[in-house]
PDB file of N, CA and C in Angstrom:
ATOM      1  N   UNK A   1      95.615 111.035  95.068  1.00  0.00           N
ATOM      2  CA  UNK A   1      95.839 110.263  93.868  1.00  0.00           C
ATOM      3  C   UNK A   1      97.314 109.954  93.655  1.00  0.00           C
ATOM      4  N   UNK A   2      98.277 110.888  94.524  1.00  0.00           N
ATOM      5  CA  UNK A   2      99.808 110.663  93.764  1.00  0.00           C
ATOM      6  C   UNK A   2     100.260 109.576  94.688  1.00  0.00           C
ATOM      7  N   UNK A   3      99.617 109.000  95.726  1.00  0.00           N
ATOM      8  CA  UNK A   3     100.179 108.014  96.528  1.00  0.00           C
ATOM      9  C   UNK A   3      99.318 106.867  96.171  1.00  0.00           C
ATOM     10  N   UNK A   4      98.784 106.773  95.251  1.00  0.00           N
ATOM     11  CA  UNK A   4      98.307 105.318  94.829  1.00  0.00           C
ATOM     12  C   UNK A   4      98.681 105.239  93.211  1.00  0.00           C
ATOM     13  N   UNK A   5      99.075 103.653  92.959  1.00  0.00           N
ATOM     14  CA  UNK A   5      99.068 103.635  91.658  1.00  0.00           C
ATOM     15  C   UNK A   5      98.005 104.331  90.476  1.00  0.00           C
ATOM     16  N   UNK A   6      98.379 104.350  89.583  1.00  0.00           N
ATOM     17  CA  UNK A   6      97.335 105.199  88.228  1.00  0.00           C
ATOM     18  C   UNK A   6      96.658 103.852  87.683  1.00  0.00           C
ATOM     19  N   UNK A   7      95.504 104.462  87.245  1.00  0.00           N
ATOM     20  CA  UNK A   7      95.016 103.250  86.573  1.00  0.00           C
ATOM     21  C   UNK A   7      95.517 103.109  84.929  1.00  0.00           C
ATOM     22  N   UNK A   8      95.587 102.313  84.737  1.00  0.00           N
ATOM     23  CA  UNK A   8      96.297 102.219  82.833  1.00  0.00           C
ATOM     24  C   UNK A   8      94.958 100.943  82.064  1.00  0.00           C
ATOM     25  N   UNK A   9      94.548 101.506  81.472  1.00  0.00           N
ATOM     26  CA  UNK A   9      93.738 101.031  80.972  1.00  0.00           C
ATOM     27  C   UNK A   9      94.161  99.677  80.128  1.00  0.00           C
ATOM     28  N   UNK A  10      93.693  98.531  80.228  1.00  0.00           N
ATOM     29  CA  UNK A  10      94.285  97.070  79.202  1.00  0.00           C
ATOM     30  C   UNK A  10      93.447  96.896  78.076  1.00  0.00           C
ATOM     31  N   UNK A  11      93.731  96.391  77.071  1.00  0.00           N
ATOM     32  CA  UNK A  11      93.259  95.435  75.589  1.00  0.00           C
ATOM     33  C   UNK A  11      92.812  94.589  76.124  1.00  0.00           C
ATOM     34  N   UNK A  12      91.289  93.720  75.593  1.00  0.00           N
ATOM     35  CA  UNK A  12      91.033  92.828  75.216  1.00  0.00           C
ATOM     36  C   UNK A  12      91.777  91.755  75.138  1.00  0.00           C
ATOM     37  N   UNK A  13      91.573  90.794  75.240  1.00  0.00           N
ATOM     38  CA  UNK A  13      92.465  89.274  74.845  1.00  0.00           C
ATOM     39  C   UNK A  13      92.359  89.482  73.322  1.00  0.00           C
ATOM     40  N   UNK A  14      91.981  89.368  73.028  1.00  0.00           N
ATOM     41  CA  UNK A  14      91.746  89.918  71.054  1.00  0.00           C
ATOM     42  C   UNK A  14      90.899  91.125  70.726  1.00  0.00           C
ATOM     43  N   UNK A  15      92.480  92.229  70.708  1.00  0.00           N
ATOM     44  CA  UNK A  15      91.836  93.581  70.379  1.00  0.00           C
ATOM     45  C   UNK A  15      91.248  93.652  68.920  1.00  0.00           C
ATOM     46  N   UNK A  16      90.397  94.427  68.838  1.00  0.00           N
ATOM     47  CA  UNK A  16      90.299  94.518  66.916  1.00  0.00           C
ATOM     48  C   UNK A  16      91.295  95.934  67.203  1.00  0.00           C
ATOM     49  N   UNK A  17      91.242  97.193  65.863  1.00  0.00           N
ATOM     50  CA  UNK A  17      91.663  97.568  65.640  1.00  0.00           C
ATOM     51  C   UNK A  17      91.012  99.144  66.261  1.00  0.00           C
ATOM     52  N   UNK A  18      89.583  99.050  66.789  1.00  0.00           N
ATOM     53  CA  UNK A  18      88.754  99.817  67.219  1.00  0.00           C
ATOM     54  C   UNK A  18      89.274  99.883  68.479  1.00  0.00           C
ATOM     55  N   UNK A  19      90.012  98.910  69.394  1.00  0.00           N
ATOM     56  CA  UNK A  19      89.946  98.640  70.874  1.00  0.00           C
ATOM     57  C   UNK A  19      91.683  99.018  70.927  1.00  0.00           C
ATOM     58  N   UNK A  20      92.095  98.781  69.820  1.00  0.00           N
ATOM     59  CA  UNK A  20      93.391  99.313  69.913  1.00  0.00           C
ATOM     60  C   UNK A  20      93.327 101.476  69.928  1.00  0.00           C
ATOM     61  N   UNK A  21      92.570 101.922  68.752  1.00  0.00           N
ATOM     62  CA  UNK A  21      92.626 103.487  68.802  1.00  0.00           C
ATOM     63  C   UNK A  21      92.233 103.815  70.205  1.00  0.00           C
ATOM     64  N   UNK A  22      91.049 103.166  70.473  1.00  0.00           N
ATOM     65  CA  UNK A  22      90.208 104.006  72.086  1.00  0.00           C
ATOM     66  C   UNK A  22      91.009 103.420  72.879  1.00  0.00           C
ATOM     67  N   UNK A  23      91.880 102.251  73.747  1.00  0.00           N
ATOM     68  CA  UNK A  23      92.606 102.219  74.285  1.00  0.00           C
ATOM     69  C   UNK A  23      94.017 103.548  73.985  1.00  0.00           C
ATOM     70  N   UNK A  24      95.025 103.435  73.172  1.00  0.00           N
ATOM     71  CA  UNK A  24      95.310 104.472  73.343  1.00  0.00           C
ATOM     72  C   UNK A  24      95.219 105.820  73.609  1.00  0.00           C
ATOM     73  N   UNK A  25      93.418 106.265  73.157  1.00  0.00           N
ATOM     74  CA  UNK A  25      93.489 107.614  73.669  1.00  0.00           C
ATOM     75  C   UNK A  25      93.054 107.569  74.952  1.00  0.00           C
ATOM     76  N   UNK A  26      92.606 106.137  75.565  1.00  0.00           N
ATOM     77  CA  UNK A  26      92.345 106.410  77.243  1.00  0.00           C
ATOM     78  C   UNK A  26      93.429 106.166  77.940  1.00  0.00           C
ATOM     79  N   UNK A  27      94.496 105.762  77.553  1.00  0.00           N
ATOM     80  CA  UNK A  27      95.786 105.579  78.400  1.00  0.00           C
ATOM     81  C   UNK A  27      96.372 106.736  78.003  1.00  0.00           C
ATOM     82  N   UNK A  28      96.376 107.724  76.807  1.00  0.00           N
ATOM     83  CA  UNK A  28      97.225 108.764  77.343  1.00  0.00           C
ATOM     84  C   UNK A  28      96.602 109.963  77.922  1.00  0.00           C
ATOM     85  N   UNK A  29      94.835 109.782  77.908  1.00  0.00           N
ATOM     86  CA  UNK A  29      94.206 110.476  79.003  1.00  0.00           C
ATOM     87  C   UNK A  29      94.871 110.219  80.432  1.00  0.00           C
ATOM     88  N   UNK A  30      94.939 109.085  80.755  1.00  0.00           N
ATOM     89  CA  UNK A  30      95.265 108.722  81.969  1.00  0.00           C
ATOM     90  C   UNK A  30      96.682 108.697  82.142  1.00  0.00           C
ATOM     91  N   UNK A  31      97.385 108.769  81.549  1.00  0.00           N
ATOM     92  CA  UNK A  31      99.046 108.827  81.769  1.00  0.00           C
ATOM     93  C   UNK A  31      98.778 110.854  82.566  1.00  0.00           C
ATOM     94  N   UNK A  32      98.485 111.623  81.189  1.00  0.00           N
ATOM     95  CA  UNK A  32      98.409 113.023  81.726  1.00  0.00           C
ATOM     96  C   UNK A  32      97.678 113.410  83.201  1.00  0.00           C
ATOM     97  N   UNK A  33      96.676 112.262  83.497  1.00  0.00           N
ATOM     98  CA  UNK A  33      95.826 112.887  84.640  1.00  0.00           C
ATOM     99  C   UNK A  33      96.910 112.278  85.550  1.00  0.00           C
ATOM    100  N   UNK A  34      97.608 111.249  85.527  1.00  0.00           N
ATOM    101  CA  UNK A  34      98.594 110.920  86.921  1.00  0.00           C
ATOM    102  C   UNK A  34      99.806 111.905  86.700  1.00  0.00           C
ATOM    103  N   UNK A  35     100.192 112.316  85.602  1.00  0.00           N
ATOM    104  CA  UNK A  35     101.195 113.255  85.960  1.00  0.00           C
ATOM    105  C   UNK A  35     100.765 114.746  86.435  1.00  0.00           C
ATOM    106  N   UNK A  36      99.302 115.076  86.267  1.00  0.00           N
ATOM    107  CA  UNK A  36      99.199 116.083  86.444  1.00  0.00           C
ATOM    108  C   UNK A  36      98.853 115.840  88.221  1.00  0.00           C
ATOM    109  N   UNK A  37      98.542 115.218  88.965  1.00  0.00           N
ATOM    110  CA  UNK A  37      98.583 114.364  90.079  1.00  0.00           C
ATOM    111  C   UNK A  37      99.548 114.748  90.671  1.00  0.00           C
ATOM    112  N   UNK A  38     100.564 114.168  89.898  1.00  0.00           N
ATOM    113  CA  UNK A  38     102.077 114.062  90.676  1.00  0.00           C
ATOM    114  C   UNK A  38     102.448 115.422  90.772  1.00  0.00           C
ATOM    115  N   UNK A  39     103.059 116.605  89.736  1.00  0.00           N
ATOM    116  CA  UNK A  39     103.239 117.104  89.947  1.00  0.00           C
ATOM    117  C   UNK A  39     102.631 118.306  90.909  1.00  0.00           C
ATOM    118  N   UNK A  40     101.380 118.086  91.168  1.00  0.00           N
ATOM    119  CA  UNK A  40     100.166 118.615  91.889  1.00  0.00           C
ATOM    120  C   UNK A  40     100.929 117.967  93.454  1.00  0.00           C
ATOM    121  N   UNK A  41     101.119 117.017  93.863  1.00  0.00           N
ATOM    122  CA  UNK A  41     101.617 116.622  94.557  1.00  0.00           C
ATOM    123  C   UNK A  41     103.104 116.925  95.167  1.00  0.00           C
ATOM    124  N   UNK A  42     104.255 117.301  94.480  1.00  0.00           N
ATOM    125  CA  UNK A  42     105.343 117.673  94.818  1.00  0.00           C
ATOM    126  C   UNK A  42     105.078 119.508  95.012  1.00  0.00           C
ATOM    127  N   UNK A  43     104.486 119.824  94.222  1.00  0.00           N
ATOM    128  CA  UNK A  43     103.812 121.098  94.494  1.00  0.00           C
ATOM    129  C   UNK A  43     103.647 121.289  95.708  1.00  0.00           C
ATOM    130  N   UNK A  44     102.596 120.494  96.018  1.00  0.00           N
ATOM    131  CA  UNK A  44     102.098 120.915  97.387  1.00  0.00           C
ATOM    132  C   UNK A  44     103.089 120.041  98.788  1.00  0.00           C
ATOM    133  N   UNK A  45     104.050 119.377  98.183  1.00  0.00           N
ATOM    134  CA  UNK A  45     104.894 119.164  99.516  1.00  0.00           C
ATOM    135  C   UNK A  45     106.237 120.116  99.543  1.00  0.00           C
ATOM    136  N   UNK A  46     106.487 120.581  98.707  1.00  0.00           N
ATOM    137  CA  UNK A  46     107.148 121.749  98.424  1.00  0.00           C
ATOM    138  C   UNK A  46     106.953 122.922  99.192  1.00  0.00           C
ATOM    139  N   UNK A  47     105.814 123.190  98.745  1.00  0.00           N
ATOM    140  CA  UNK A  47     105.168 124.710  99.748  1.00  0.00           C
ATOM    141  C   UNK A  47     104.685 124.024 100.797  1.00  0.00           C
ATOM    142  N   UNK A  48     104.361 122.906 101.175  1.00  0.00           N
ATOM    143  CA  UNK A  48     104.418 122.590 103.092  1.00  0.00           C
ATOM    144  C   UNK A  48     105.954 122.785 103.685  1.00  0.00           C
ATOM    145  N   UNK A  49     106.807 122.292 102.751  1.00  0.00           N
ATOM    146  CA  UNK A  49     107.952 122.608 103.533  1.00  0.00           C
ATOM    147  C   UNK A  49     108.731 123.861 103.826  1.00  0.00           C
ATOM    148  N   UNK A  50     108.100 124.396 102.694  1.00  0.00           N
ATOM    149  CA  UNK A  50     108.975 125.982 102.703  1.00  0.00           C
ATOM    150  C   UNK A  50     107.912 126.646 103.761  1.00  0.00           C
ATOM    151  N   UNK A  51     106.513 126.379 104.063  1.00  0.00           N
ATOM    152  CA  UNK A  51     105.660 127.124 105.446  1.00  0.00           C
ATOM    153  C   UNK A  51     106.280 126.735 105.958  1.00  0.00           C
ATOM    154  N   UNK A  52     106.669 125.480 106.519  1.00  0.00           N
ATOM    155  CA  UNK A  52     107.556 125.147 107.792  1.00  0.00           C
ATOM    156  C   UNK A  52     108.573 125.691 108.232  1.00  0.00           C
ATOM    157  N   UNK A  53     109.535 125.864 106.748  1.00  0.00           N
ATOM    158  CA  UNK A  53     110.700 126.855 107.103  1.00  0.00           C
ATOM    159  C   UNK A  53     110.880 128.106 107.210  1.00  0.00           C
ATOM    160  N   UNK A  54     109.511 128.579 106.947  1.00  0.00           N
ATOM    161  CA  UNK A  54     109.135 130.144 107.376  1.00  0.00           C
ATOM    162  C   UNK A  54     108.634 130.099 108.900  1.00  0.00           C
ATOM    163  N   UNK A  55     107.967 129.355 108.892  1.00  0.00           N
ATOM    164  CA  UNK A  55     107.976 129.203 110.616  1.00  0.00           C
ATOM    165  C   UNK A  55     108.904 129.204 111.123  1.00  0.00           C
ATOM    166  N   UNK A  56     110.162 127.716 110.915  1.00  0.00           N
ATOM    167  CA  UNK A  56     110.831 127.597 112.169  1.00  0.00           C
ATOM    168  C   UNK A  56     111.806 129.211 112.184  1.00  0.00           C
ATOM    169  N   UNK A  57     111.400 130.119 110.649  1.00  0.00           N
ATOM    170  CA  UNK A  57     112.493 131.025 111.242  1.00  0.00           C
ATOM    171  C   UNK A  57     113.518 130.680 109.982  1.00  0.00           C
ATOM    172  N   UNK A  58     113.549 129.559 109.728  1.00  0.00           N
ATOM    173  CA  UNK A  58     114.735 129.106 108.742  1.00  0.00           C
ATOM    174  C   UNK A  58     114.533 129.852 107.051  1.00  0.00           C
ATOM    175  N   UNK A  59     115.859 129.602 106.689  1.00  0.00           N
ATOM    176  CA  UNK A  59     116.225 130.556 105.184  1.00  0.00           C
ATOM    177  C   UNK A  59     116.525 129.235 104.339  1.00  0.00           C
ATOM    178  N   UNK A  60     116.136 128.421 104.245  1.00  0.00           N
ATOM    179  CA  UNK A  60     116.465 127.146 103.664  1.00  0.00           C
ATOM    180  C   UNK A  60     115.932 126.818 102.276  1.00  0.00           C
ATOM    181  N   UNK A  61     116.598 127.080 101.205  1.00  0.00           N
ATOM    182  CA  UNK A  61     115.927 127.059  99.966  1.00  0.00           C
ATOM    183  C   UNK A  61     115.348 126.236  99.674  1.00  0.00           C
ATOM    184  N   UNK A  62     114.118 125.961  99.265  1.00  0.00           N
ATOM    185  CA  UNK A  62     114.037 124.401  98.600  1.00  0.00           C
ATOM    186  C   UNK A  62     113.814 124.538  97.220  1.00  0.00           C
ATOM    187  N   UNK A  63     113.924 123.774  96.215  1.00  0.00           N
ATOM    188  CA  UNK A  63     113.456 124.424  94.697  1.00  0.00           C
ATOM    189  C   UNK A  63     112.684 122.955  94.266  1.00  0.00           C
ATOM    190  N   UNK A  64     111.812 122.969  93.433  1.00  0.00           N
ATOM    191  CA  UNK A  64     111.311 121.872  92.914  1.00  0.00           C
ATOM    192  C   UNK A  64     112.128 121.763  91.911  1.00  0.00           C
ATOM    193  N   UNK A  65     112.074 120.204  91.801  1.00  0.00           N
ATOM    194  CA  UNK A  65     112.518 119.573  91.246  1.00  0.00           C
ATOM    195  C   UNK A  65     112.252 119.184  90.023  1.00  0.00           C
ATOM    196  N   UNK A  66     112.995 119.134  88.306  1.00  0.00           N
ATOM    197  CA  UNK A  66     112.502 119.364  87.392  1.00  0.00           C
ATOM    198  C   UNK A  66     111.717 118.686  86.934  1.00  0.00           C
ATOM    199  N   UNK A  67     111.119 118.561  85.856  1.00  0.00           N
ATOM    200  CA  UNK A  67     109.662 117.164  85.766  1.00  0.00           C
ATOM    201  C   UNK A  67     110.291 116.378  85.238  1.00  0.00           C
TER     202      UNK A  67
END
């Protein structure tokens, strides 16, 4: 999911005021599920790299990076 765009949900050509509330709470459903994605994602390239550097033998810090 973190290597493809997120989906963001759109309005109507003429929202009422109903299409405006449920649009917002499905776009910030979906804002949280791509960040939780992403960071799910640097996560796990993080700890591939630090196995690697336990393999090659290497002491090479890596730290994630803040959100």
């Amino acid at each position: 999911m973190a290597t493809r765009p997120c989906d963001l949900h759109r309005l109507p050509p003429a929202p009422t005021v109903g299409d405006l509330e449920t649009g917002y709470m499905i776009r910030g459903r979906q804002i949280a599920e791509c960040e939780t994605a992403r960071r799910l994602a640097v996560d796990t390239l993080m700890a591939e790299r630090a196995a690697v550097d336990a393999a090659r033998g290497g002491a090479a810090s890596r730290t994630r990076p803040p959100p």
